[in-house]
C-alpha atoms as a PDB file:
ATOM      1  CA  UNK A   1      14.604 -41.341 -60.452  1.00  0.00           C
ATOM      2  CA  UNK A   2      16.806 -40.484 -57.652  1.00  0.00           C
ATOM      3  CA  UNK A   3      15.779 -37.512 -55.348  1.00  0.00           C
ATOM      4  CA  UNK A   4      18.008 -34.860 -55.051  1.00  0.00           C
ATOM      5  CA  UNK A   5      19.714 -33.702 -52.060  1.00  0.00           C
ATOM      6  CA  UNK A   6      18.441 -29.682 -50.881  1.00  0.00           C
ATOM      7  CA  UNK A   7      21.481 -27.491 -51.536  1.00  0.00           C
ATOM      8  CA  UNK A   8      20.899 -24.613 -48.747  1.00  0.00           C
ATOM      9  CA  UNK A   9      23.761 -22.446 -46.985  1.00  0.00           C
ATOM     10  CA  UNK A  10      25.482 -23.154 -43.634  1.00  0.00           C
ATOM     11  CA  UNK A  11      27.612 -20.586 -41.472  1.00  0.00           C
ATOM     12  CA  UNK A  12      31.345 -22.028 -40.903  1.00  0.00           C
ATOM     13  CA  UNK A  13      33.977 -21.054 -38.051  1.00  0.00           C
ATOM     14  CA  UNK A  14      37.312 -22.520 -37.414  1.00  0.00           C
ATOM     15  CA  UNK A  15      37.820 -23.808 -33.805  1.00  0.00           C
ATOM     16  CA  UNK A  16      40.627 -25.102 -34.594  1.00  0.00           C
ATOM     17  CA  UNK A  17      39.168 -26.590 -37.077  1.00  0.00           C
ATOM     18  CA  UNK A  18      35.987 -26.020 -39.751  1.00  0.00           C
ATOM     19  CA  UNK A  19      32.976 -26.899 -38.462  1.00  0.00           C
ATOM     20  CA  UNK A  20      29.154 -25.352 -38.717  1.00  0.00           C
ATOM     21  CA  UNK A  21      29.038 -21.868 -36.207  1.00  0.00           C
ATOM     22  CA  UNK A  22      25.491 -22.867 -34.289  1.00  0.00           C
ATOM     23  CA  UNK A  23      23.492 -26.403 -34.609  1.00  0.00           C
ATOM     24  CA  UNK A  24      20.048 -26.281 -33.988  1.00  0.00           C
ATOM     25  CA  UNK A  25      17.766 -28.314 -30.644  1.00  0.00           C
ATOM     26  CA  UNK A  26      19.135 -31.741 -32.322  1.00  0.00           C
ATOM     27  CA  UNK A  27      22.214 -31.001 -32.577  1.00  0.00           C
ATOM     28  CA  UNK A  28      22.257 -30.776 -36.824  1.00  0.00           C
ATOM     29  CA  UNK A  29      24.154 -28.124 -37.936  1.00  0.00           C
ATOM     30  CA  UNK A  30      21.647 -25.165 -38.529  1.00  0.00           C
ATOM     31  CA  UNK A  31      21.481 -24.396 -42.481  1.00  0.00           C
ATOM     32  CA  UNK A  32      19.755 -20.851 -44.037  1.00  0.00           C
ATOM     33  CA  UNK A  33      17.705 -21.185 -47.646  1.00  0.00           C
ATOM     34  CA  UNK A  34      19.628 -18.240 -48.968  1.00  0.00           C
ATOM     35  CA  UNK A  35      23.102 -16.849 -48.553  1.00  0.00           C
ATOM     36  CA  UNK A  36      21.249 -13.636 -47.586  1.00  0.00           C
ATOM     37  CA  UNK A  37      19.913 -14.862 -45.177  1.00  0.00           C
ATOM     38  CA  UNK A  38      23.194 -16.614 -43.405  1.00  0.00           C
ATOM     39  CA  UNK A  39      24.822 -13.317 -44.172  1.00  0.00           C
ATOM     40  CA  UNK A  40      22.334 -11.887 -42.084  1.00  0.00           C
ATOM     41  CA  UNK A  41      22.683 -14.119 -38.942  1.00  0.00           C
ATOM     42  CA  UNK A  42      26.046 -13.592 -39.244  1.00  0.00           C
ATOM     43  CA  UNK A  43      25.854  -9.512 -39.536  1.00  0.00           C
ATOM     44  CA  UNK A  44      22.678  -9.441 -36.416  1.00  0.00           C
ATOM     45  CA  UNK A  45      25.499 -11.150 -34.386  1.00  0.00           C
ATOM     46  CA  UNK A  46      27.922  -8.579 -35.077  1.00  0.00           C
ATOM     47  CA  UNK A  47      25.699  -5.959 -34.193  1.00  0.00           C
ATOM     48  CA  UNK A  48      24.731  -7.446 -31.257  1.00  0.00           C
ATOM     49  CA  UNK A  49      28.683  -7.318 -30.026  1.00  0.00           C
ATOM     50  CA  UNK A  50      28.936  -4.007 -30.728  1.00  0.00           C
ATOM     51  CA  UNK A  51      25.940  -2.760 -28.903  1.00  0.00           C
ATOM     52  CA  UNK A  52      27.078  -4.583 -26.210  1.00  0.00           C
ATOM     53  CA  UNK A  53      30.505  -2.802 -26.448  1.00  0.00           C
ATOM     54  CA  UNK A  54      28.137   0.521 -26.665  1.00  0.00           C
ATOM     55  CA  UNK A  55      26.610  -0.115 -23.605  1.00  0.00           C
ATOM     56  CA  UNK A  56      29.529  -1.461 -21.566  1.00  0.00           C
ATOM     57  CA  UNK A  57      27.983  -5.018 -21.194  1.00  0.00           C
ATOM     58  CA  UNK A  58      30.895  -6.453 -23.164  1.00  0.00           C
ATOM     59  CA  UNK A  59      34.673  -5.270 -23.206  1.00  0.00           C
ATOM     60  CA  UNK A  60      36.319  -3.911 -26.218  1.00  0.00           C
ATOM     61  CA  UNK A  61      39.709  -6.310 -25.730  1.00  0.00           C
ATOM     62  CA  UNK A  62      36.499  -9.538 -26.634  1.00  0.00           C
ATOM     63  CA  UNK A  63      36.867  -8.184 -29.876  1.00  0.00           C
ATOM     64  CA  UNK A  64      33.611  -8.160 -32.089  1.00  0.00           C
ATOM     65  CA  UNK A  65      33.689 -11.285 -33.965  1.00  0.00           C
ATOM     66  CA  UNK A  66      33.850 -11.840 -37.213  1.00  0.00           C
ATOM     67  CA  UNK A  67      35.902 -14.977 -37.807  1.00  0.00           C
ATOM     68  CA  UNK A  68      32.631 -16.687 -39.765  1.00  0.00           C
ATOM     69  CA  UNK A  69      31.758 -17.067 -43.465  1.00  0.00           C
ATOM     70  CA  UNK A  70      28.929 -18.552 -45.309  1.00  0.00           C
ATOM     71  CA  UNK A  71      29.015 -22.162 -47.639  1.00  0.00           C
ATOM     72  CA  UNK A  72      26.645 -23.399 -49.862  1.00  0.00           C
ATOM     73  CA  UNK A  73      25.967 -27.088 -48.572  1.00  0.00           C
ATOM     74  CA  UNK A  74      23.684 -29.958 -49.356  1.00  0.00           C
ATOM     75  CA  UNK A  75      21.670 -31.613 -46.338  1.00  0.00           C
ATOM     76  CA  UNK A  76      20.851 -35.277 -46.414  1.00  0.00           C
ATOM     77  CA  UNK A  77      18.361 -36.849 -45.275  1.00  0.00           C
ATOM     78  CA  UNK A  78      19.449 -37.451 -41.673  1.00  0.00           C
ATOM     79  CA  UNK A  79      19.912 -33.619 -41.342  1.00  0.00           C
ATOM     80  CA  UNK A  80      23.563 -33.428 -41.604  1.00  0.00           C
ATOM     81  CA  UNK A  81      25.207 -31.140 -44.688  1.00  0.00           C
ATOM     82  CA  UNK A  82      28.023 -31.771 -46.806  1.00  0.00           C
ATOM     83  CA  UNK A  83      30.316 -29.180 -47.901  1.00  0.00           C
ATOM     84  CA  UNK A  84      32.422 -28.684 -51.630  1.00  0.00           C
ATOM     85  CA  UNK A  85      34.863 -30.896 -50.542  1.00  0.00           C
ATOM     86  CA  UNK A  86      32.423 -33.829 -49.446  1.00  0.00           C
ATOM     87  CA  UNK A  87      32.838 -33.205 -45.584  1.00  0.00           C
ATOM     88  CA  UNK A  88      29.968 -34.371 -44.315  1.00  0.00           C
ATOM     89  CA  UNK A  89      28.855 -32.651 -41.067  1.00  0.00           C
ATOM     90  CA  UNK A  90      26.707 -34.317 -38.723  1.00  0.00           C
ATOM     91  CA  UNK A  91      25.030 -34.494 -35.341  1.00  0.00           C
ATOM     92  CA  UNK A  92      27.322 -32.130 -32.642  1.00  0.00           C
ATOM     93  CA  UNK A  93      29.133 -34.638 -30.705  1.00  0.00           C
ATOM     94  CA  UNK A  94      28.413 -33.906 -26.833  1.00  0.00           C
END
C-alpha cells in the first residue's frame, strides 16, 4: 500500500506571483499542522507592524501588511508542498 502524502497548511503571497510567504533554514517552504495555526503566524505578523507603527519604529505610509492567506497543501517527501492546483513548490531558488 502506497503511503500517503501529509496534507498540512502553507501561508501564500503574491510577488508577482504565488509563492509560499517564509521557507524555513533549507529553503522548503515552511508549512503549519493546522490552519489555526498559519492564521496565527500570519495575525503575530500583523501585530508586530502595528506596534511598530505604535512606537514610531515603522512609518504608517509601509502599510501593515496583510496581502497573505492560508492553503491547505500536501508535502512530499523531499519537503516541497503542492497546492489544489498541483503546483508543486520546492526548494527557494537563491
Amino acid at each position: 500500500m502506497k503511503a500517503k502524502n501529509k496534507k498540512v497548511y502553507c501561508i501564500f503571497h503574491l510577488a508577482p506571483d504565488k509563492e509560499p510567504s517564509w521557507y524555513d533554514e533549507n529553503d522548503l517552504p515552511v508549512t503549519h499542522k493546522t490552519k489555526t495555526a498559519a492564521v496565527a503566524e500570519i495575525l503575530g505578523v500583523v501585530k508586530e507592524h502595528i506596534r511598530q507603527i505604535e512606537s514610531g519604529d515603522r512609518d504608517i505610509e509601509e502599510g501593515i501588511g496583510f496581502d497573505d492567506w492560508v492553503e491547505e497543501v500536501t508535502v512530499n517527501k523531499d519537503g516541497s508542498v503542492v497546492d489544489f492546483y498541483g503546483t508543486v513548490y520546492g526548494k527557494r531558488e537563491s
